[in-house]
Protein backbone atom coordinates (compact mmCIF):
# COMPACT_ATOMS: atom_id res chain seq x y z
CA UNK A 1 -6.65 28.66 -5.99
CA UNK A 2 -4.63 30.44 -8.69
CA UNK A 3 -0.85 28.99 -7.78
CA UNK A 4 2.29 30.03 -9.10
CA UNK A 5 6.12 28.00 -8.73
CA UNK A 6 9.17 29.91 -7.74
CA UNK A 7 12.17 28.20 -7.44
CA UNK A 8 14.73 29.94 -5.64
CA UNK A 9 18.60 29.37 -6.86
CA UNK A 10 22.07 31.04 -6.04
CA UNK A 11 25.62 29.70 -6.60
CA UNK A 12 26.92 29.94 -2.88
CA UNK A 13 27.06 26.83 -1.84
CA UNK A 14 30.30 25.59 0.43
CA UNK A 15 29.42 21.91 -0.14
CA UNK A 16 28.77 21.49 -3.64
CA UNK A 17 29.93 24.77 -5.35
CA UNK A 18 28.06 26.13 -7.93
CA UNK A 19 25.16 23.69 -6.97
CA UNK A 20 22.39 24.46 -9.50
CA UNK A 21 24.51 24.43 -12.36
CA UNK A 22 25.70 20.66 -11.24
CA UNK A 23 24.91 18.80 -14.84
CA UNK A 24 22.94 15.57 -14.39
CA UNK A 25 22.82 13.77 -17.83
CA UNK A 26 23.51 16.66 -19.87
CA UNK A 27 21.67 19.06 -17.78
CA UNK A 28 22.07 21.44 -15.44
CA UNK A 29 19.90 20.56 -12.09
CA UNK A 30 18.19 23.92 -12.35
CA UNK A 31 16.56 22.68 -15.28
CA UNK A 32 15.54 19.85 -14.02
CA UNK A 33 14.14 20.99 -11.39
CA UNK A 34 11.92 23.78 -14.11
CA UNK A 35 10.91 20.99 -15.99
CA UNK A 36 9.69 18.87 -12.49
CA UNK A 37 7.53 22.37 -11.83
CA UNK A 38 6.03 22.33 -15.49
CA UNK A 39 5.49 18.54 -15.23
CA UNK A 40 3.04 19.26 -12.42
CA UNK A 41 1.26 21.46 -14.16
CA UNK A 42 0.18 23.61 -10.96
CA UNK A 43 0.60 26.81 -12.49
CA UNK A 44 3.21 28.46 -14.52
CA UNK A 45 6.93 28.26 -13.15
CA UNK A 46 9.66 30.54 -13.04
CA UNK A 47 13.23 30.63 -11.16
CA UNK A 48 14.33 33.54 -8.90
CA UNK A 49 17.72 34.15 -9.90
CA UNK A 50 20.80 34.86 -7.79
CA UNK A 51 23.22 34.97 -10.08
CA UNK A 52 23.26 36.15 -14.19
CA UNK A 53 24.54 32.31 -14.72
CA UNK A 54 21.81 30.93 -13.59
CA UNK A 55 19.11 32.62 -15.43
CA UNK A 56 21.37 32.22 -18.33
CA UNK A 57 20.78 28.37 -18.11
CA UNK A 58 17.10 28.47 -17.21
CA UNK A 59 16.53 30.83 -20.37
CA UNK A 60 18.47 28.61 -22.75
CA UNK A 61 16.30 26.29 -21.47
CA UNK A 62 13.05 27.85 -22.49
CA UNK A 63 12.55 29.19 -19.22
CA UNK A 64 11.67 32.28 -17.24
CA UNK A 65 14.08 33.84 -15.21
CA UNK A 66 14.19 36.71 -13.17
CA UNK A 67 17.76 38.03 -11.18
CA UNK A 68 17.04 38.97 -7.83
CA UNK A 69 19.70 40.75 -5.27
CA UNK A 70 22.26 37.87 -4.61
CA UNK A 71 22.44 39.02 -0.78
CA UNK A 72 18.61 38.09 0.24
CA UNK A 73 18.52 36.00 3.42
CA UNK A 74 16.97 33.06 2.27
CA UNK A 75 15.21 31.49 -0.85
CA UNK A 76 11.74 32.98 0.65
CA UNK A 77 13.20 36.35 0.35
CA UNK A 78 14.42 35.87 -3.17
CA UNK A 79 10.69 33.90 -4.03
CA UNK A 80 9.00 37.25 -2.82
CA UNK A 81 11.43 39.65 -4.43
CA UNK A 82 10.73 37.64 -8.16
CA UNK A 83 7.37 37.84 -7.59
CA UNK A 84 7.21 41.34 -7.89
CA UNK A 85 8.22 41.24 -11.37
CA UNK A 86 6.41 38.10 -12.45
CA UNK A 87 3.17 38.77 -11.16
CA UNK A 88 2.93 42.55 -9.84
CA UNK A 89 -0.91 42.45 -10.16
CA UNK A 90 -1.14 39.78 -7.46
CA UNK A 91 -2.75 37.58 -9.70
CA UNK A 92 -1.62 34.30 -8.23
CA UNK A 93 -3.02 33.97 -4.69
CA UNK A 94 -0.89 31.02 -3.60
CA UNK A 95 3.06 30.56 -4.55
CA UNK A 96 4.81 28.06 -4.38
CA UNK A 97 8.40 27.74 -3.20
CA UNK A 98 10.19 24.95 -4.56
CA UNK A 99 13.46 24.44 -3.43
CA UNK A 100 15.93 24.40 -6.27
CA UNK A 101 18.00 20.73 -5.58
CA UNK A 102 15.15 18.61 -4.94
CA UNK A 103 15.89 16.64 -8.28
CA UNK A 104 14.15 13.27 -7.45
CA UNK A 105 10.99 14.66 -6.42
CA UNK A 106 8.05 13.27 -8.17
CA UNK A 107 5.42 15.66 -9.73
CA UNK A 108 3.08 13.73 -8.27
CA UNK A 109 4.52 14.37 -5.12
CA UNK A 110 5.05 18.19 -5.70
CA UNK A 111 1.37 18.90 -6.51
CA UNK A 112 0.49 17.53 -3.11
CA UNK A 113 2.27 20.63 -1.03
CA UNK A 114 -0.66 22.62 -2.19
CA UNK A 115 -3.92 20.54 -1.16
CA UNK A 116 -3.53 21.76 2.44
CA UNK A 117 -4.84 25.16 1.76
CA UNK A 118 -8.22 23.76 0.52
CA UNK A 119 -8.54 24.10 4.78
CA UNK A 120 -9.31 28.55 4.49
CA UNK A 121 -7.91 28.21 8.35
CA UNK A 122 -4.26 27.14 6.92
CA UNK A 123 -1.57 29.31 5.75
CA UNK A 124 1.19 27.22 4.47
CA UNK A 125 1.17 23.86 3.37
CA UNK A 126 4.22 21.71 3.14
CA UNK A 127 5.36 18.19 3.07
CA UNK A 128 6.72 15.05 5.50
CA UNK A 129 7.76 11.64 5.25
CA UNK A 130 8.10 8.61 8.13
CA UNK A 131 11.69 8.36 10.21
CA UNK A 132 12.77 5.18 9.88
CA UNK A 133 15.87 4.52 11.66
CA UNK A 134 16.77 6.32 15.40
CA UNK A 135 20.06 7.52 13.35
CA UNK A 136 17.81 9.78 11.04
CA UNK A 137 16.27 10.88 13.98
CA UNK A 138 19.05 12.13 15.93
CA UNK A 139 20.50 14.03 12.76
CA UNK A 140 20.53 17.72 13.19
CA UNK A 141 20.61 17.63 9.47
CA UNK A 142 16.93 16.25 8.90
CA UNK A 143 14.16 18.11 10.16
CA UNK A 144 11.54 16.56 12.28
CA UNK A 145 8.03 18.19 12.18
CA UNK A 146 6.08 17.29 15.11
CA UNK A 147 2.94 16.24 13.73
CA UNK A 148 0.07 13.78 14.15
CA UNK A 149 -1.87 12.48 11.32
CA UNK A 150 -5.23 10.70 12.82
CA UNK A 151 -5.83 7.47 11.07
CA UNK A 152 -6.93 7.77 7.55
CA UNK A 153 -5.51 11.48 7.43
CA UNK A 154 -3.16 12.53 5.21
CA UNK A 155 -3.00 15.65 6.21
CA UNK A 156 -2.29 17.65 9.64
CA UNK A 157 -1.11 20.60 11.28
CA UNK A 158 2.33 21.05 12.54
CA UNK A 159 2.68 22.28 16.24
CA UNK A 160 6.63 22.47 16.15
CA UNK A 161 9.75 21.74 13.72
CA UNK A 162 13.12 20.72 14.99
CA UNK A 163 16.59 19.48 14.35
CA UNK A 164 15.88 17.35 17.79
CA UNK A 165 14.20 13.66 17.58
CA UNK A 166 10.38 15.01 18.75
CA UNK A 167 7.94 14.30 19.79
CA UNK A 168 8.93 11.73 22.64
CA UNK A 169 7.30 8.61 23.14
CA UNK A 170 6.33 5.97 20.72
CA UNK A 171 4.75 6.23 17.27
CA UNK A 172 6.14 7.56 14.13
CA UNK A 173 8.29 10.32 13.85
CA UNK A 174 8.36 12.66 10.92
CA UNK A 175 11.07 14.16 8.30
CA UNK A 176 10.34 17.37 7.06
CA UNK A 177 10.63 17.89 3.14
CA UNK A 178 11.29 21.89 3.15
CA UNK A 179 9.04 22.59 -0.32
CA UNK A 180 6.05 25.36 0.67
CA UNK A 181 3.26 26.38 -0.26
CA UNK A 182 2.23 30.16 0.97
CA UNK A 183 -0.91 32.11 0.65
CA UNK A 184 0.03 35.04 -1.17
CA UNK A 185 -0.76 37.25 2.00
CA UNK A 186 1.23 34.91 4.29
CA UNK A 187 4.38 35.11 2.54
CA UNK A 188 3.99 39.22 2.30
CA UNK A 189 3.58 38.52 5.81
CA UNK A 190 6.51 36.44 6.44
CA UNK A 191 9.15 38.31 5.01
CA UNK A 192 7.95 41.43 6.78
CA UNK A 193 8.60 39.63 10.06
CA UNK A 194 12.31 39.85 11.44
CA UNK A 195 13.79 36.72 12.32
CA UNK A 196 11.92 34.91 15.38
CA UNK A 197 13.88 33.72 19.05
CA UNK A 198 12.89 30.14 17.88
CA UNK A 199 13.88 30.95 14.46
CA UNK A 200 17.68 31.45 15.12
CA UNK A 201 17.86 29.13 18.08
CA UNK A 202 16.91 25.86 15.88
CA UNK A 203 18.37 27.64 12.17
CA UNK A 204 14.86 26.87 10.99
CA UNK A 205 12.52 29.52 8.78
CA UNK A 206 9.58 28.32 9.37
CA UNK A 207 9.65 28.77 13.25
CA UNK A 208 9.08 32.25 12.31
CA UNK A 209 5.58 31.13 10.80
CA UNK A 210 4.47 29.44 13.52
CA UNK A 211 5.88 31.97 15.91
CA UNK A 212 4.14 34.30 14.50
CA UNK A 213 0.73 32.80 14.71
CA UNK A 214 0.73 31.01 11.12
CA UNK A 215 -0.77 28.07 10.57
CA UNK A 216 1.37 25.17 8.71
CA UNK A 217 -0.27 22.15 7.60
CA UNK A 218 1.44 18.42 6.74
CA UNK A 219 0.97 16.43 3.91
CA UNK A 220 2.49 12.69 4.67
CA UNK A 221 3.94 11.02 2.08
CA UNK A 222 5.53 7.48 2.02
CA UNK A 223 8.80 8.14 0.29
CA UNK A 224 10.47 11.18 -0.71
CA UNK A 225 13.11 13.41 -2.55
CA UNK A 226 16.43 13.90 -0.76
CA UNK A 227 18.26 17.61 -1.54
CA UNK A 228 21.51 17.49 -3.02
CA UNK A 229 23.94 19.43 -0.88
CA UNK A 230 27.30 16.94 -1.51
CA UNK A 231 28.96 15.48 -4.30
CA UNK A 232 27.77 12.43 -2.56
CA UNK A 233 24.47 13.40 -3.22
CA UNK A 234 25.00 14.55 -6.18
CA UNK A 235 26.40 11.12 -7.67
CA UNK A 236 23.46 9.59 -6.09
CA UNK A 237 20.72 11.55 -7.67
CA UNK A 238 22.45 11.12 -11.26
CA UNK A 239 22.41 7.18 -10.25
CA UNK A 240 18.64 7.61 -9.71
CA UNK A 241 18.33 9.84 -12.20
CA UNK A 242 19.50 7.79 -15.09
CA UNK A 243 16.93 7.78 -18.21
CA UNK A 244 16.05 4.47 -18.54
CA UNK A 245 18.08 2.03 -21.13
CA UNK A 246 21.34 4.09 -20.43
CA UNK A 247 24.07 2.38 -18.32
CA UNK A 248 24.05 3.15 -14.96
């Protein structure tokens, strides 16, 4: 595999305006979030630009940039559209689409979304974590993948994704981190499709996939990132955030 990073990034955002931007200790998230993609060391990393402001911040940074039509649907869209310009050859036979306000994810954790596509059958990998409370559960909010790992596995196929508590019964129940990784061809694919019945019913991309005939595949993970959509979350993620031997 030959992977490349994308982060997607635009400034509408009703909850947290102006959301990549947000500093945390001096810098702006999007940054952060370039320098968790280059920490991984995956493949080179750029950030698909919504807005001039953005790409004004990543390049100050020492990072690539490339603007992309603010009005794209979704960050998939805008990952494909930068693409175009960053590696017209088609070069890079898996991209990954890391979702600009993931600030707390590990590197670690980040280079795991693409170890699913050592399978040839899979299409796009992507990431869980364990439900731990029935509160979390029945939050339309967090994403449940339904999704069985056999024992030992850390890695399975997802049949369905929903904002509904699934699968019923007992065992563990899974929260979907939304961080892909796409064969090049399956994300071409993708975007060509229009929006699926699924799709809009649950307000969740990836039904399209799987709609489609796609095959997504789950890597568990014990712990993960949360996305900053608040200035609640926001607070919290400079609170985690803080380099160590500053005051909290």
């Amino acid at each position: 595999m030959n992977p490349i990073v994308v982060i997607p990034a635009r400034l509408a955002s009703t909850r947290l305006p102006n959301k990549p931007l947000a500093d945390i200790h001096g810098k702006p998230m999007i940054v952060h979030m370039l320098e968790l993609g280059l920490e991984a060391n995956i493949g080179p990393v750029a950030v698909a630009c919504g807005d001039p402001e953005i790409a004004d911040a990543v390049r100050k940074a020492g990072g690539r940039a490339v603007l992309t039509d603010p009005n794209l649907p979704s960050g998939s869209d805008r990952v494909h559209a930068a693409l175009a310009e960053l590696d017209p050859d088609g070069l890079h036979d898996v991209v990954v689409n890391l979702q600009g306000d993931f600030p707390t994810l590990e590197a670690a954790q980040l280079r795991l979304v693409v170890t699913p596509l050592a399978e040839p059958s899979i299409d796009i990998g992507t990431l869980v974590v364990p439900i731990h409370s029935e509160e979390e559960a029945n939050t339309a909010s967090f994403v449940k993948a339904a999704v069985a790992f056999p024992d030992g596995a850390t890695i399975a196929p997802a049949l369905y994704f929903s904002r509904t508590p699934i699968p019923w019964g007992d065992g563990p129940r899974w929260h979907h981190v939304g961080i892909y990784a796409y064969r090049r061809a399956a994300l071409d694919r993708y975007v060509a499709l229009p929006p699926s019945p699924l799709e809009k019913r649950e307000s969740l991309e990836q039904l399209r996939a799987l709609e489609a005939g796609m095959r997504i595949a789950c890597v568990r993970m014990d712990y993960g990132p949360f996305g900053v959509d608040t200035p609640a979350d926001l607070e919290r993620a400079r609170q985690i955030l803080t380099p160590k031997g500053t005051p909290a």
